[in-house]
Protein backbone atom coordinates (compact mmCIF):
# COMPACT_ATOMS: atom_id res chain seq x y z
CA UNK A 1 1.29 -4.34 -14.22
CA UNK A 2 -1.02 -6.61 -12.77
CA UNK A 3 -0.25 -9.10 -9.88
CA UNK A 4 -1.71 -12.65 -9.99
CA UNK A 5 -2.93 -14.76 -7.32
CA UNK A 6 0.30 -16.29 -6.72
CA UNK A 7 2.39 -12.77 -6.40
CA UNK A 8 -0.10 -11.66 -4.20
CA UNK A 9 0.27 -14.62 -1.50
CA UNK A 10 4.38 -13.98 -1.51
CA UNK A 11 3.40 -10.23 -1.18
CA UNK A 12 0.82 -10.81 1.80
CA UNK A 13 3.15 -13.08 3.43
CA UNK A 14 5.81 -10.55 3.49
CA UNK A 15 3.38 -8.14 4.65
CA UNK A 16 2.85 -10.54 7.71
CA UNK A 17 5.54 -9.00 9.83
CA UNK A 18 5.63 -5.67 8.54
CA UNK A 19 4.16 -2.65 10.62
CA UNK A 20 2.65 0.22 8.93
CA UNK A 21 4.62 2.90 8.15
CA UNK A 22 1.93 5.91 7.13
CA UNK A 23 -1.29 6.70 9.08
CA UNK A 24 -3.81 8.66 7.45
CA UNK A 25 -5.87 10.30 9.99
CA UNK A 26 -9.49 12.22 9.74
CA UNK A 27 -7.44 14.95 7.61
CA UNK A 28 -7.70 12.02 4.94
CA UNK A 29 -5.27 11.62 2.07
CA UNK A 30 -3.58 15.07 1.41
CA UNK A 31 -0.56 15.96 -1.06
CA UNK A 32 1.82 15.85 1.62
CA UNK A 33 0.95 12.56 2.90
CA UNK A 34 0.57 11.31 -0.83
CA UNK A 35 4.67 12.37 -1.21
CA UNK A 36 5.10 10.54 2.02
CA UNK A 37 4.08 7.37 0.47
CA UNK A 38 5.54 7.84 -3.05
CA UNK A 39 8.79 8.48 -0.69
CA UNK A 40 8.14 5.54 1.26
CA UNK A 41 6.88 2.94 -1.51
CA UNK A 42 10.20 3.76 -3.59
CA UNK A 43 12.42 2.72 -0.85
CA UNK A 44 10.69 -0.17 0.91
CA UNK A 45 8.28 -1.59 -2.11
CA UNK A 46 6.01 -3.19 0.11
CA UNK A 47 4.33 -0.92 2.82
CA UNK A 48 1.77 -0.91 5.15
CA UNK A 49 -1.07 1.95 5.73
CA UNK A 50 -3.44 2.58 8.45
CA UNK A 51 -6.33 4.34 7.76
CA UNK A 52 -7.71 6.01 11.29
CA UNK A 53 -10.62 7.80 9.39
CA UNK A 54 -14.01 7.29 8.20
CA UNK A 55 -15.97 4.12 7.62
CA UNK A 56 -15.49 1.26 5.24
CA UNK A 57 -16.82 2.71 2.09
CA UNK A 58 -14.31 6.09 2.92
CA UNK A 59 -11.18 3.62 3.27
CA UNK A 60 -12.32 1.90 -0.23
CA UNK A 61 -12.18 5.40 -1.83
CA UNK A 62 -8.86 6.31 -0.22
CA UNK A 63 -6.96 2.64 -1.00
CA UNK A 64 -8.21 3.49 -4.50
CA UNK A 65 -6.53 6.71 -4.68
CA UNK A 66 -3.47 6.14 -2.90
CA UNK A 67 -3.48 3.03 -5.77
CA UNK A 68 -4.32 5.65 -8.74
CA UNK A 69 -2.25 8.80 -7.17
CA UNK A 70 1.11 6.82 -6.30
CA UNK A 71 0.79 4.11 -9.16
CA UNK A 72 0.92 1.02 -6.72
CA UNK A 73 -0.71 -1.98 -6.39
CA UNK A 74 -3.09 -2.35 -3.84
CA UNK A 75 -2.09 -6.17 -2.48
CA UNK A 76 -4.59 -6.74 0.51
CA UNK A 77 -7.23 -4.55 3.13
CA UNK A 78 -8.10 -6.13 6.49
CA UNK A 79 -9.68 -3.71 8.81
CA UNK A 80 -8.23 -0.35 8.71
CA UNK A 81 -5.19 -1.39 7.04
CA UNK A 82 -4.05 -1.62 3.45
CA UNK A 83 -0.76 -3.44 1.84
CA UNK A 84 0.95 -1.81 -1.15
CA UNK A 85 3.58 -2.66 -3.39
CA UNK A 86 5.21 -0.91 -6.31
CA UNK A 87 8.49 -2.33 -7.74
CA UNK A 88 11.06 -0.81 -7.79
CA UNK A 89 14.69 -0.37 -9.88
CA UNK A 90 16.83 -2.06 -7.87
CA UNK A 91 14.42 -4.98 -7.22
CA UNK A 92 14.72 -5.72 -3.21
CA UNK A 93 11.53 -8.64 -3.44
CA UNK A 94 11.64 -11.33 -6.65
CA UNK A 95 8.07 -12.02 -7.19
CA UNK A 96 7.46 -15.91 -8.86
CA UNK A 97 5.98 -15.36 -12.56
């Protein structure tokens, strides 16, 4: 499932207030911290995740693979922060079509 413009505005806009909720340090993005966000994702649906380590081009590869690994959407980067969403059964956000 792809979002469209439109989804993604609600989604960053919920995102606004939110704090994140993982921080991936210089250890990077290991299994354990890959549960922690498949845990995490499945309750909340939208999170937010700080990544401490590396420079830009090491973020891009890790908001990739937390996207690939945990089958999310990546909604938004700024800085060392990424926005994710994954919907899911019980539908706590109602995203406009």
């Amino acid at each position: 499932m792809s979002l469209t413009t439109k989804q993604k505005q609600v989604l960053r806009g919920l995102a606004h207030s939110l704090k994140p909720v993982i921080i991936i340090g210089n250890a990077g993005l290991t299994e354990s911290v890959i549960e922690e966000i498949k845990l995490t994702i499945d309750h909340h649906e939208l999170i937010k995740v700080k990544i401490s380590a590396g420079d830009r081009t090491v973020r891009e590869k890790i908001i990739a693979d937390v996207s690939t690994k945990c089958q999310c959407q990546h909604v938004q980067s700024i800085g060392r922060i990424g926005v994710f969403y994954k919907a899911s059964d019980k539908r706590k956000i109602q995203l406009p079509r």
